[in-house]
PDB file of N, CA and C in Angstrom:
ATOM      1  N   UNK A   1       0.840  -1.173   0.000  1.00  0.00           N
ATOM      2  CA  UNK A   1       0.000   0.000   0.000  1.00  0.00           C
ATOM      3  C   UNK A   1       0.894   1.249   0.000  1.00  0.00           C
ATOM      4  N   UNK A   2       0.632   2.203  -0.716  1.00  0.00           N
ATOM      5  CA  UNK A   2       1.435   3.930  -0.970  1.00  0.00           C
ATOM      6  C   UNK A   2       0.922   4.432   0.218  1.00  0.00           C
ATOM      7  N   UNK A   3       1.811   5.112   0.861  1.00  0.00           N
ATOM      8  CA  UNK A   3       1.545   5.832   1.695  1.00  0.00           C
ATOM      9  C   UNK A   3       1.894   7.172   1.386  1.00  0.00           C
ATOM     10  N   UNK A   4       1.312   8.186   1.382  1.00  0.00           N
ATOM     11  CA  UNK A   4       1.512   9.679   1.376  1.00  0.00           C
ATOM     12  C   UNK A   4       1.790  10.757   2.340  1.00  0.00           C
ATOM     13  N   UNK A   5       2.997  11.036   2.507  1.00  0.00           N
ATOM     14  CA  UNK A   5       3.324  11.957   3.940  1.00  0.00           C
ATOM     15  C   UNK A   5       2.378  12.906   3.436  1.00  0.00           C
ATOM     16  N   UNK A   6       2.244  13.826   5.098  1.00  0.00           N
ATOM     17  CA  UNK A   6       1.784  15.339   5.033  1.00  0.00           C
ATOM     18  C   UNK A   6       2.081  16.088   3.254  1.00  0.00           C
ATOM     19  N   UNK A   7       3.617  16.568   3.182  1.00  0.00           N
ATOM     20  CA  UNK A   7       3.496  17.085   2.197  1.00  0.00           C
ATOM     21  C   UNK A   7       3.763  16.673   0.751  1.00  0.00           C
ATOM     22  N   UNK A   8       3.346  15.385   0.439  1.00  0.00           N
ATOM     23  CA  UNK A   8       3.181  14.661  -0.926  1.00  0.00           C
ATOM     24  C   UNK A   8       3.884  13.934  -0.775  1.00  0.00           C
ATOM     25  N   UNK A   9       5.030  13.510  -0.374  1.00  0.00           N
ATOM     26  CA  UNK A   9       6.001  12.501  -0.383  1.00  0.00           C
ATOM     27  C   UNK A   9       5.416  11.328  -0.733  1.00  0.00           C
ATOM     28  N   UNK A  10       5.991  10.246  -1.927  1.00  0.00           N
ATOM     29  CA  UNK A  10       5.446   8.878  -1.477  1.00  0.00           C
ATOM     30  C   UNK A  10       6.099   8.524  -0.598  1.00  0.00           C
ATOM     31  N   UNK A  11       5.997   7.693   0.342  1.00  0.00           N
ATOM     32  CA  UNK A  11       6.549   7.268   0.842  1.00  0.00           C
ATOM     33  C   UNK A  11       7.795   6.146   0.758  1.00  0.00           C
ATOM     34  N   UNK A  12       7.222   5.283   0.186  1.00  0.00           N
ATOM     35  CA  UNK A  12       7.832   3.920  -0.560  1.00  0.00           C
ATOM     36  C   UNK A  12       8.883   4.495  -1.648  1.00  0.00           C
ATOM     37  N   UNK A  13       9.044   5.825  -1.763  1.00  0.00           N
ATOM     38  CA  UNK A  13       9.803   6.189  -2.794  1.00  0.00           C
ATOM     39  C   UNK A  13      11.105   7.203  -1.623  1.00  0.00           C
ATOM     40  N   UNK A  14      10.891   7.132  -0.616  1.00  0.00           N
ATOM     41  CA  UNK A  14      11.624   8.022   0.402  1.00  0.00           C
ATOM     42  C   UNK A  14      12.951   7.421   0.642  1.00  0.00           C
ATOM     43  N   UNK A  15      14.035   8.252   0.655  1.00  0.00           N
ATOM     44  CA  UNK A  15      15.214   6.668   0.871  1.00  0.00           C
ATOM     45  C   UNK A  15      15.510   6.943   2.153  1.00  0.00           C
ATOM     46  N   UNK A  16      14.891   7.641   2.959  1.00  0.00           N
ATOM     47  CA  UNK A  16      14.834   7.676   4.361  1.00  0.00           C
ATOM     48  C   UNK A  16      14.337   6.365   4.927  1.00  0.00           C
ATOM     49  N   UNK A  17      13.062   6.413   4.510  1.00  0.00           N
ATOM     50  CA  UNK A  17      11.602   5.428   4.735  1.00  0.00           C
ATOM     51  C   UNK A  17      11.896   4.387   4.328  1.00  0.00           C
ATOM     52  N   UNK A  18      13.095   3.846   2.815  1.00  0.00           N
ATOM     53  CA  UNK A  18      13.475   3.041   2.816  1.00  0.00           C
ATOM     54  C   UNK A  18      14.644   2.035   3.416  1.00  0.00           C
ATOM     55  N   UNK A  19      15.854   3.031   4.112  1.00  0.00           N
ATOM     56  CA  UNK A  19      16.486   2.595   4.799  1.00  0.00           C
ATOM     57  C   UNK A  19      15.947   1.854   6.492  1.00  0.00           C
ATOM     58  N   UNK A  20      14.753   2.683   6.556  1.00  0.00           N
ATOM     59  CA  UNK A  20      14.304   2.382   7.530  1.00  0.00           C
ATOM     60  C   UNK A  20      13.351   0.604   7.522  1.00  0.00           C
ATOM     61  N   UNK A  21      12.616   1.208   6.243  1.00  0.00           N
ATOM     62  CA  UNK A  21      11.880  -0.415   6.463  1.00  0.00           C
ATOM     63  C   UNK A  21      12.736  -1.592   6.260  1.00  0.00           C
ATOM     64  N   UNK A  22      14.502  -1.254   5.029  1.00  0.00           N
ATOM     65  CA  UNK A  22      15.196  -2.515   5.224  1.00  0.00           C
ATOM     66  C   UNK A  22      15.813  -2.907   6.016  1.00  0.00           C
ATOM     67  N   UNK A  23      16.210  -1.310   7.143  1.00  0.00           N
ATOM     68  CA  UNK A  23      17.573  -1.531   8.276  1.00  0.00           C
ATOM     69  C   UNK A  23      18.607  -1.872   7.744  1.00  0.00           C
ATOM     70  N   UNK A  24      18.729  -0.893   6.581  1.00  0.00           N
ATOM     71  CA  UNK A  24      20.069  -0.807   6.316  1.00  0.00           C
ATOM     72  C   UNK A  24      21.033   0.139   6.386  1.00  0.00           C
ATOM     73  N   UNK A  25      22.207  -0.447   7.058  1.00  0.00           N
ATOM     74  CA  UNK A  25      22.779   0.758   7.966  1.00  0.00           C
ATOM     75  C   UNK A  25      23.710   1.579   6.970  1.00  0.00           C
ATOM     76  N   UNK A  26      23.881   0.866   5.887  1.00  0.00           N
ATOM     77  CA  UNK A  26      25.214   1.264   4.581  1.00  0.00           C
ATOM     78  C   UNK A  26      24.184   2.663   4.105  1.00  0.00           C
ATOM     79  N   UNK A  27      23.280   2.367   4.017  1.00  0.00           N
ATOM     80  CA  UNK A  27      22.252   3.863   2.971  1.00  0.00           C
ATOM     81  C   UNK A  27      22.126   4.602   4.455  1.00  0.00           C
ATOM     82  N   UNK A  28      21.781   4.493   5.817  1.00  0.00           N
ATOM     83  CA  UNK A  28      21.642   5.437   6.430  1.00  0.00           C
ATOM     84  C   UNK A  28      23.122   6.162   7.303  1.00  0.00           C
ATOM     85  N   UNK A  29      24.327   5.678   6.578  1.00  0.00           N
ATOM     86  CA  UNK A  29      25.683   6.360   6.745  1.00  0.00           C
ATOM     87  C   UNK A  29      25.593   7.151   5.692  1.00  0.00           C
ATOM     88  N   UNK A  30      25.452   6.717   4.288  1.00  0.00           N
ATOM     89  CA  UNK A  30      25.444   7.577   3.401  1.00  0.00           C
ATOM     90  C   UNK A  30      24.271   8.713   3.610  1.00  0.00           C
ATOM     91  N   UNK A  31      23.224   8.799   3.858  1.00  0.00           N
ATOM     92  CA  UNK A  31      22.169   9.333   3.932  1.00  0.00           C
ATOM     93  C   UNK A  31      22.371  10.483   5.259  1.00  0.00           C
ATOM     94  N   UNK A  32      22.984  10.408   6.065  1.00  0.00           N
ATOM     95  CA  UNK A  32      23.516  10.864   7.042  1.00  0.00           C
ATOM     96  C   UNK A  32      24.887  11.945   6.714  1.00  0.00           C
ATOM     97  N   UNK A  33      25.507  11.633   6.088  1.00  0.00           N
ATOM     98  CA  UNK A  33      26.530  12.666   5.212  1.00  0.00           C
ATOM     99  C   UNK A  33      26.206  13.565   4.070  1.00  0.00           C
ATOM    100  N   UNK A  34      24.704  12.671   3.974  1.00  0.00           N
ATOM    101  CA  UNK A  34      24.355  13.847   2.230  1.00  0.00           C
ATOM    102  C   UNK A  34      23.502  14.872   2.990  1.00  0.00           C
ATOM    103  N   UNK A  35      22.820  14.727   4.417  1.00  0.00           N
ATOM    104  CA  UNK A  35      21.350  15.712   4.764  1.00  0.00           C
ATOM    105  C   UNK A  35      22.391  16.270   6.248  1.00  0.00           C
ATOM    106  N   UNK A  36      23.363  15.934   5.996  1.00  0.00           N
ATOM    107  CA  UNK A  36      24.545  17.033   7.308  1.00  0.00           C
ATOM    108  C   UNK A  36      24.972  18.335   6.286  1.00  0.00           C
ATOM    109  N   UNK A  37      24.170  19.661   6.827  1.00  0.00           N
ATOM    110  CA  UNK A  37      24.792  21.169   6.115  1.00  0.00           C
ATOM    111  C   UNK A  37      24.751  21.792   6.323  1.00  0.00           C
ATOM    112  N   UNK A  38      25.265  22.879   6.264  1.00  0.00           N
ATOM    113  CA  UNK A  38      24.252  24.506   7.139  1.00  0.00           C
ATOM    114  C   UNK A  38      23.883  24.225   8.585  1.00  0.00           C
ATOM    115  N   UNK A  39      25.240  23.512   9.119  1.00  0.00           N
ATOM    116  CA  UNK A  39      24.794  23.620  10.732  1.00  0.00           C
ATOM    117  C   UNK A  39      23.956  22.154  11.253  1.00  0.00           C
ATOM    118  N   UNK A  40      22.843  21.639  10.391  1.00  0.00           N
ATOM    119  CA  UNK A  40      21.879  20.783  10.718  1.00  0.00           C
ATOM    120  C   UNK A  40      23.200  19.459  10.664  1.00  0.00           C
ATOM    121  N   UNK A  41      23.262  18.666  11.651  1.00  0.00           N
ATOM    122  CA  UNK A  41      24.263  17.205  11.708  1.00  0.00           C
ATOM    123  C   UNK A  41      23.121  16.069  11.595  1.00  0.00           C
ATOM    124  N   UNK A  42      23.484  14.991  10.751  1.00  0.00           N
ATOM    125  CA  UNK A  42      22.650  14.045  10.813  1.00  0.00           C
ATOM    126  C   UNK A  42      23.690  12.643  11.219  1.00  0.00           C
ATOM    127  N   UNK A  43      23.082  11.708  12.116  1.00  0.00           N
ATOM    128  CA  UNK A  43      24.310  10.758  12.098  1.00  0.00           C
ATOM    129  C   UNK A  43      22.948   9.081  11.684  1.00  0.00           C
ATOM    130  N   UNK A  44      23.916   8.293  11.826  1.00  0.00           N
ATOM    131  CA  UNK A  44      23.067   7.404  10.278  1.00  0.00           C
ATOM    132  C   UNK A  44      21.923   6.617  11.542  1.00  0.00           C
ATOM    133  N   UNK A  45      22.111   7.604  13.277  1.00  0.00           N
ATOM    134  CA  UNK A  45      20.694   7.105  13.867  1.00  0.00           C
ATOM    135  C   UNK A  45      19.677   7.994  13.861  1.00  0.00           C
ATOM    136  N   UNK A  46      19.872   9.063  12.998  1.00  0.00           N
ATOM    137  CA  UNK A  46      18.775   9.769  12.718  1.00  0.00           C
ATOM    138  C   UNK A  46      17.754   9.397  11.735  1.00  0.00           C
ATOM    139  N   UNK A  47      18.828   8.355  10.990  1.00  0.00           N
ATOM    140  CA  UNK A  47      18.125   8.429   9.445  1.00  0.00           C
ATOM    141  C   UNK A  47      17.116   7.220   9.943  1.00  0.00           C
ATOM    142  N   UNK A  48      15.533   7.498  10.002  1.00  0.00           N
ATOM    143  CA  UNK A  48      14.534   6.673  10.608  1.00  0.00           C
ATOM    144  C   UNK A  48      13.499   7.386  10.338  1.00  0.00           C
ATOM    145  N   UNK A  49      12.618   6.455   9.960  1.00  0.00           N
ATOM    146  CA  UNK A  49      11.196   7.086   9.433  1.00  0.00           C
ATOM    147  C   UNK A  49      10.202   6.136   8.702  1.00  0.00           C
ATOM    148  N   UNK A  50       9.240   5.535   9.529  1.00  0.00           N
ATOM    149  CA  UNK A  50       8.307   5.084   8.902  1.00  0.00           C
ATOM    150  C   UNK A  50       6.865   5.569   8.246  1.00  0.00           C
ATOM    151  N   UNK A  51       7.479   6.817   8.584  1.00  0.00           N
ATOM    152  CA  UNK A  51       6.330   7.628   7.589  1.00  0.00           C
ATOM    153  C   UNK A  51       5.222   8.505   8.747  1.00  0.00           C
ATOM    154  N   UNK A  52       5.051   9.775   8.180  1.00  0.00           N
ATOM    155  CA  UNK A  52       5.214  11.152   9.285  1.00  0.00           C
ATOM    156  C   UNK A  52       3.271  10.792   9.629  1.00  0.00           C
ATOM    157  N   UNK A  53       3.071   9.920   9.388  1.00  0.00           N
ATOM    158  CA  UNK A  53       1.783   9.509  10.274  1.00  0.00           C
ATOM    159  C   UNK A  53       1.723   8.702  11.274  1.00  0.00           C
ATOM    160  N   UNK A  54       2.793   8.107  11.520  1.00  0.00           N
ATOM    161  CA  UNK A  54       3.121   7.265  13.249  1.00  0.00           C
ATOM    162  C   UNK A  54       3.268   7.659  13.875  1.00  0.00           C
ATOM    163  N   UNK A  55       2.906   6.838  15.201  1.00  0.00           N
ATOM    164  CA  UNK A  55       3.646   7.804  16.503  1.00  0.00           C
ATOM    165  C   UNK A  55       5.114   7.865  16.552  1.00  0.00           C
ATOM    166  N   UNK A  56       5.680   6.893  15.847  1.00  0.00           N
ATOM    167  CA  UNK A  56       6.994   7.418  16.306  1.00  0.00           C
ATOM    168  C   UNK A  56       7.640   8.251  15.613  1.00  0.00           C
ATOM    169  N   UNK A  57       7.065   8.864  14.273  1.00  0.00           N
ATOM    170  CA  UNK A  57       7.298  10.309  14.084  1.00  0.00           C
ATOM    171  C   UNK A  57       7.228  11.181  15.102  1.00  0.00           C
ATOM    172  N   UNK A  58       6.649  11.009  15.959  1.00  0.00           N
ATOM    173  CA  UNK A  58       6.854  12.330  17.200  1.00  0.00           C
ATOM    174  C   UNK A  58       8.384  12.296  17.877  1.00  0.00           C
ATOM    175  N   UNK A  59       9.224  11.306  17.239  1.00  0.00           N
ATOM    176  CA  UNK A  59      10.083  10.982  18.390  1.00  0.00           C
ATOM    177  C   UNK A  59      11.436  11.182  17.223  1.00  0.00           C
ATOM    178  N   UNK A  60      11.297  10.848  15.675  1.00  0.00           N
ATOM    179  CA  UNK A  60      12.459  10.954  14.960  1.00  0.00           C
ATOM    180  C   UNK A  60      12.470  12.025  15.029  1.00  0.00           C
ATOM    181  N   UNK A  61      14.277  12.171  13.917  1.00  0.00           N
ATOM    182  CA  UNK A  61      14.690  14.030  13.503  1.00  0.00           C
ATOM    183  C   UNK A  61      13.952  14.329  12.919  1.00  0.00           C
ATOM    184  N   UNK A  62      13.125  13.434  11.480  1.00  0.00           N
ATOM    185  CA  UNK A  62      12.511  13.948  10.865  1.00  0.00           C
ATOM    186  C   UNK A  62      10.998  14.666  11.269  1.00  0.00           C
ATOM    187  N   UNK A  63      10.598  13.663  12.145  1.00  0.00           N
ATOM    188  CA  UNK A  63       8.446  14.173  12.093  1.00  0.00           C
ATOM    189  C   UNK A  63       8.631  14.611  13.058  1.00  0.00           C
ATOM    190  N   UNK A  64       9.350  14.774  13.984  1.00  0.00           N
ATOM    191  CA  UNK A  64       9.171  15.958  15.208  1.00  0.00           C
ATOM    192  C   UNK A  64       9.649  17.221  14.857  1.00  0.00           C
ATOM    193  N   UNK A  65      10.764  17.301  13.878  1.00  0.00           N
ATOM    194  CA  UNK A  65      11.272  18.821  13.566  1.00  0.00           C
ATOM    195  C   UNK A  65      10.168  19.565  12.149  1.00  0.00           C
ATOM    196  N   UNK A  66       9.218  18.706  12.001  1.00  0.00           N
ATOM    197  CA  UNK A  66       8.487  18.948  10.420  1.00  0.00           C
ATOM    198  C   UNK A  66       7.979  19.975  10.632  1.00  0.00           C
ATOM    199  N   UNK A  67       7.530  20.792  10.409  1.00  0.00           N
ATOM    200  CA  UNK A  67       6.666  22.278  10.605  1.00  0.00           C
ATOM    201  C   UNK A  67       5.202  21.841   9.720  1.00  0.00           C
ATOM    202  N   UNK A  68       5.594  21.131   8.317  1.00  0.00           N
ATOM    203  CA  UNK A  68       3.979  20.949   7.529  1.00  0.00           C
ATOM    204  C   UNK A  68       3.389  19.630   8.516  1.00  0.00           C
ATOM    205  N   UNK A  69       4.480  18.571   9.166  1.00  0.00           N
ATOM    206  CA  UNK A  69       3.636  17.796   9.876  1.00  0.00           C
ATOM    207  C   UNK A  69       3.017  18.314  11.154  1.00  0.00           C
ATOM    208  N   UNK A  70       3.748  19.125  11.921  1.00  0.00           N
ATOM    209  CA  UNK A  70       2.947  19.871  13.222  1.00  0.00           C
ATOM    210  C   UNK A  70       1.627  20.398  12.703  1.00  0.00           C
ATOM    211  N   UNK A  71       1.606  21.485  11.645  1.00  0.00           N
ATOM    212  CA  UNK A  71       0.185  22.029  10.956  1.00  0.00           C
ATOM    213  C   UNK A  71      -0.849  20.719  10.766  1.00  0.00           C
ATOM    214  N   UNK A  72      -0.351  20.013   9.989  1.00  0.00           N
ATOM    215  CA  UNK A  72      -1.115  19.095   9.722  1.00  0.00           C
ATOM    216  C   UNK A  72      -2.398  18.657  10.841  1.00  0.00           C
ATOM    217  N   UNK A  73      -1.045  18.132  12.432  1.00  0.00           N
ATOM    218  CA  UNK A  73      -1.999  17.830  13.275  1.00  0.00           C
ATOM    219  C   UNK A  73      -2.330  18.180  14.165  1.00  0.00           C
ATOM    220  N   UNK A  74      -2.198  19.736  14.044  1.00  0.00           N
ATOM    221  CA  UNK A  74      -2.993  20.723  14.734  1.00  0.00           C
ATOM    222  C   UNK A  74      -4.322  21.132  13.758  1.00  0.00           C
ATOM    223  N   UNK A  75      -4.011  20.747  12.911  1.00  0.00           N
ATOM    224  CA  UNK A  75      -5.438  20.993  11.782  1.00  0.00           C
ATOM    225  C   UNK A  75      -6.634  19.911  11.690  1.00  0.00           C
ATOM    226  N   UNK A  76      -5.406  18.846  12.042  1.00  0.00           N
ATOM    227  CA  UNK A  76      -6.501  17.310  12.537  1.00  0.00           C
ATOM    228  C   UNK A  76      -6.764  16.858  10.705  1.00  0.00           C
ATOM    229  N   UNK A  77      -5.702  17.181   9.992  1.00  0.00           N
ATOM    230  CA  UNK A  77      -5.514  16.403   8.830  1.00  0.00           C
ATOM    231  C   UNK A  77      -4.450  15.314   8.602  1.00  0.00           C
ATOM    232  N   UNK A  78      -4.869  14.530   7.494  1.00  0.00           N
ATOM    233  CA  UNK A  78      -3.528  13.687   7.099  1.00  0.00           C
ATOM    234  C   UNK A  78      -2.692  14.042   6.060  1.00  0.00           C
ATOM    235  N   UNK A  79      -3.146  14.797   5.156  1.00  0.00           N
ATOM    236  CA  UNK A  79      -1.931  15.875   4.649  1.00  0.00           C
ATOM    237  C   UNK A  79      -2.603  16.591   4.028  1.00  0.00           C
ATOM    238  N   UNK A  80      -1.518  17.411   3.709  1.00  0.00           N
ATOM    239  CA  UNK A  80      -2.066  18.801   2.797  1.00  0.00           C
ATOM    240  C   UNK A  80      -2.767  19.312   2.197  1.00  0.00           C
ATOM    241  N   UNK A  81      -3.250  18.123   1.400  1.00  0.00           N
ATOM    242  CA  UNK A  81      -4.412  18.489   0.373  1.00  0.00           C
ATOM    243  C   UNK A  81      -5.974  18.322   0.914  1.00  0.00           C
ATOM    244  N   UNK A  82      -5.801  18.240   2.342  1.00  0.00           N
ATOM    245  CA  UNK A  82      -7.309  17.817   2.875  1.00  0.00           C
ATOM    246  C   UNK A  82      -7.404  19.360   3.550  1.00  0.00           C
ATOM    247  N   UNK A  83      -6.943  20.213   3.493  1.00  0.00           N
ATOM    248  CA  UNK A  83      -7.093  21.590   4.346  1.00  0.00           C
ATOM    249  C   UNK A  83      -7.699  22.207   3.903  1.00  0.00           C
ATOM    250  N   UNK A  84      -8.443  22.797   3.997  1.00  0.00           N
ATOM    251  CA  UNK A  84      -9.644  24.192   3.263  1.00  0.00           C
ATOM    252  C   UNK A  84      -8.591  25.225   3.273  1.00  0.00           C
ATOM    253  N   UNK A  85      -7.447  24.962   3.733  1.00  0.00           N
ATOM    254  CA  UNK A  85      -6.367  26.538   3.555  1.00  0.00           C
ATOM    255  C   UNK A  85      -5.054  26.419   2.419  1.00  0.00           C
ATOM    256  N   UNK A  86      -5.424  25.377   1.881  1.00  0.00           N
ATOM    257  CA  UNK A  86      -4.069  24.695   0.807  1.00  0.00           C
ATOM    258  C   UNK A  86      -4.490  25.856  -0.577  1.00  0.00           C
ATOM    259  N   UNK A  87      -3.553  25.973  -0.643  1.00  0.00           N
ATOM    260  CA  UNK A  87      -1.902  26.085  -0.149  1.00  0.00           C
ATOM    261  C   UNK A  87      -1.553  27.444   0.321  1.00  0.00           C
ATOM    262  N   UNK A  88      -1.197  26.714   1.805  1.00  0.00           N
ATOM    263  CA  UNK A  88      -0.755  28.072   2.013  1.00  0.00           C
ATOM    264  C   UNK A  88       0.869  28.401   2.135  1.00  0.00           C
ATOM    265  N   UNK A  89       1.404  29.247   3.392  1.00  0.00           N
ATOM    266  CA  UNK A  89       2.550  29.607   3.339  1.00  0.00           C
ATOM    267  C   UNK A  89       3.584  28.305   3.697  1.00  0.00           C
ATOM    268  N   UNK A  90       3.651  27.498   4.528  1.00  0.00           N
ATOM    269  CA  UNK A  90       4.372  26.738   4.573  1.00  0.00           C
ATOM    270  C   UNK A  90       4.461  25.648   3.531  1.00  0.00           C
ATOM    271  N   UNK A  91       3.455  25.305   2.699  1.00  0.00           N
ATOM    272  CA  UNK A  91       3.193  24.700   1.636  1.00  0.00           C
ATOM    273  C   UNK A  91       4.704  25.625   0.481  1.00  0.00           C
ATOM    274  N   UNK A  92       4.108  26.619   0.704  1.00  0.00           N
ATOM    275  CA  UNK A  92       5.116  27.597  -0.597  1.00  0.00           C
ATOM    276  C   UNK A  92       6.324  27.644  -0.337  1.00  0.00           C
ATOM    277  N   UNK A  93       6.856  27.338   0.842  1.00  0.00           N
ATOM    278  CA  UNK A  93       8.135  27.956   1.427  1.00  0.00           C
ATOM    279  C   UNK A  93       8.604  25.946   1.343  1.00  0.00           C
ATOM    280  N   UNK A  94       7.784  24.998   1.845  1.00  0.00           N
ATOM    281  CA  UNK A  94       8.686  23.767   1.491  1.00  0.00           C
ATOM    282  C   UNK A  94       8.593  22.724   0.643  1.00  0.00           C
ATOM    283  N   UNK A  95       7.491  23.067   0.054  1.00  0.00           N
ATOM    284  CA  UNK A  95       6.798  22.860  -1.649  1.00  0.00           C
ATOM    285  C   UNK A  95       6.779  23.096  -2.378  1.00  0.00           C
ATOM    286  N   UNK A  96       7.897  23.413  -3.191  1.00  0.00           N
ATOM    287  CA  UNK A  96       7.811  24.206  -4.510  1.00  0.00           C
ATOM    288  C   UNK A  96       6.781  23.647  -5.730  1.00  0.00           C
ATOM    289  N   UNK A  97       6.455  24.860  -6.457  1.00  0.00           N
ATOM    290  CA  UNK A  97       5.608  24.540  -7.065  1.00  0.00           C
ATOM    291  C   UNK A  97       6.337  23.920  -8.080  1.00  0.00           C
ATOM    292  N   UNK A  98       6.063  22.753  -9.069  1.00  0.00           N
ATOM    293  CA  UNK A  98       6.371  21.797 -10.202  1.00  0.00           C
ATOM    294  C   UNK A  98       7.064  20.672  -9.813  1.00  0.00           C
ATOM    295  N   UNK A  99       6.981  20.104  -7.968  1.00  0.00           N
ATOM    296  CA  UNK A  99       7.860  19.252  -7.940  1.00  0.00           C
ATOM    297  C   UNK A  99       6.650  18.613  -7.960  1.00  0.00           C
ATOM    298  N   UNK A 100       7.623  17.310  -8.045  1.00  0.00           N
ATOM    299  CA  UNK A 100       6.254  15.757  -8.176  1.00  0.00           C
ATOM    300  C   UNK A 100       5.434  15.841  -6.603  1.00  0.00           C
ATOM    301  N   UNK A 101       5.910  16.591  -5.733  1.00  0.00           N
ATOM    302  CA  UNK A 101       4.840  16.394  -4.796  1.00  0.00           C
ATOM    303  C   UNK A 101       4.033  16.979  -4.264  1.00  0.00           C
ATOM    304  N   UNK A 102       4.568  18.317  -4.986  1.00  0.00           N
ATOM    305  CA  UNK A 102       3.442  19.470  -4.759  1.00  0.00           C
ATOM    306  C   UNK A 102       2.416  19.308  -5.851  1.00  0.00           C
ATOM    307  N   UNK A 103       2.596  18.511  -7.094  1.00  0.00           N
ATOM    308  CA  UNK A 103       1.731  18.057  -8.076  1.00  0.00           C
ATOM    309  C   UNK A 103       0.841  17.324  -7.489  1.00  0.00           C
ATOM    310  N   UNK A 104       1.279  16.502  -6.631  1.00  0.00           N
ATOM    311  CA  UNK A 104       0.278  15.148  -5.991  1.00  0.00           C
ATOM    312  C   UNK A 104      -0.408  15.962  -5.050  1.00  0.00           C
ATOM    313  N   UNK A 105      -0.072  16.856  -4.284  1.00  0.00           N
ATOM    314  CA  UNK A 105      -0.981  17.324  -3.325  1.00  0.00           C
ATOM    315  C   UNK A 105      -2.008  18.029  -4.340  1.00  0.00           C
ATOM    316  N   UNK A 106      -1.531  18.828  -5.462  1.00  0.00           N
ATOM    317  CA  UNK A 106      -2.753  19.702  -6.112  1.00  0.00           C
ATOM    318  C   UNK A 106      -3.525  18.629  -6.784  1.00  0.00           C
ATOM    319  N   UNK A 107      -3.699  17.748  -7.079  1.00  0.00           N
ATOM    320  CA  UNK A 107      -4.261  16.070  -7.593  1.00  0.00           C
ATOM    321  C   UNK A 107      -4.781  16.321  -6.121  1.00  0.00           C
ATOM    322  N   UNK A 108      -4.871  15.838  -5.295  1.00  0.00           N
ATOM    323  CA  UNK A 108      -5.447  15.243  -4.052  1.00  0.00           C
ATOM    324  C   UNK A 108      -6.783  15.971  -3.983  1.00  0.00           C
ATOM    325  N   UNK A 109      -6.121  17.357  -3.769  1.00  0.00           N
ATOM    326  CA  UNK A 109      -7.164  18.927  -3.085  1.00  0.00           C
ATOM    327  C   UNK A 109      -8.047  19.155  -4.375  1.00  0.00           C
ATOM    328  N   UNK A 110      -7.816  19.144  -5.346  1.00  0.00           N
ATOM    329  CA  UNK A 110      -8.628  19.106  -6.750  1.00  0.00           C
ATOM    330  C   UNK A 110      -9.771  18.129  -6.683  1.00  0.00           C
ATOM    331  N   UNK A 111      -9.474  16.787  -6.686  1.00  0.00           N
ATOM    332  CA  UNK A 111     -10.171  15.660  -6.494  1.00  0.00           C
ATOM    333  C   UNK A 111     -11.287  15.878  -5.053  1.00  0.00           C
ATOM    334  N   UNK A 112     -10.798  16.480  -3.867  1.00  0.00           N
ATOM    335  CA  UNK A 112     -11.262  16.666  -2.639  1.00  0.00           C
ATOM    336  C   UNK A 112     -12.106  17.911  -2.630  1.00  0.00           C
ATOM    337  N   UNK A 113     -12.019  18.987  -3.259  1.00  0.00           N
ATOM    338  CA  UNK A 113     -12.578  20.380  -3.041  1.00  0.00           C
ATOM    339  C   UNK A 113     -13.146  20.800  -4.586  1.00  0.00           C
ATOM    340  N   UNK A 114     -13.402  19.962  -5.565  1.00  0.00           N
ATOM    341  CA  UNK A 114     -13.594  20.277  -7.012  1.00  0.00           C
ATOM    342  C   UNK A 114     -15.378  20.175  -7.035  1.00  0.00           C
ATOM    343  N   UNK A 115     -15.890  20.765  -7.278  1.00  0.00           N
ATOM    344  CA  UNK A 115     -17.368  20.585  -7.593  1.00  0.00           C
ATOM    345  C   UNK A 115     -17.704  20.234  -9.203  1.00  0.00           C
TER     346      UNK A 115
END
């Protein structure tokens, strides 16, 4: 089954999400040196994520530091495209418009809010 983070991500296509579901520690060393920059350090026990709708997203680097996943569930949605406020500013600022996943969210909210 596809799973869809908050802000379009497939999931199954995440190589976060994938290191995580194989436990493989070789992609989350590498993965850990490519998302260390500008201050932010990642070490290869960060790299974990079964996808920013679990609880234990509250507990990784990734779904506890998310800003579109906090909105999300303070909005009491499962992602983006279910909001009567899409798209708004945090959408614009970590969604650019023409990537494949800001496409999938405007597919979602279209399908959801289209009369």
């Amino acid at each position: 089954m596809d799973i869809v983070s908050c802000c379009g991500i497939m999931c199954s296509e995440c190589p976060v999400y994938i290191a995580t579901e194989r436990d493989d520690d070789s992609i989350r060393k590498y993965l850990a040196m490519q998302y260390t920059q500008d201050g932010a350090v990642f070490y290869p026990k960060d790299i974990n994520c079964h996808g920013c709708h679990t609880v234990s997203a509250d507990h990784n680097k990734f779904g506890k530091g998310c800003e579109i996943r906090k909105c999300c569930k303070a909005k009491r949605v499962k992602i983006c495209a279910e909001c009567t406020e899409y798209p708004c500013s945090k959408i614009e600022e970590y969604v650019p418009e023409g990537c494949e996943h800001r496409d999938r969210l405007e597919e979602m909210h279209d399908a959801l809010y289209s009369v």
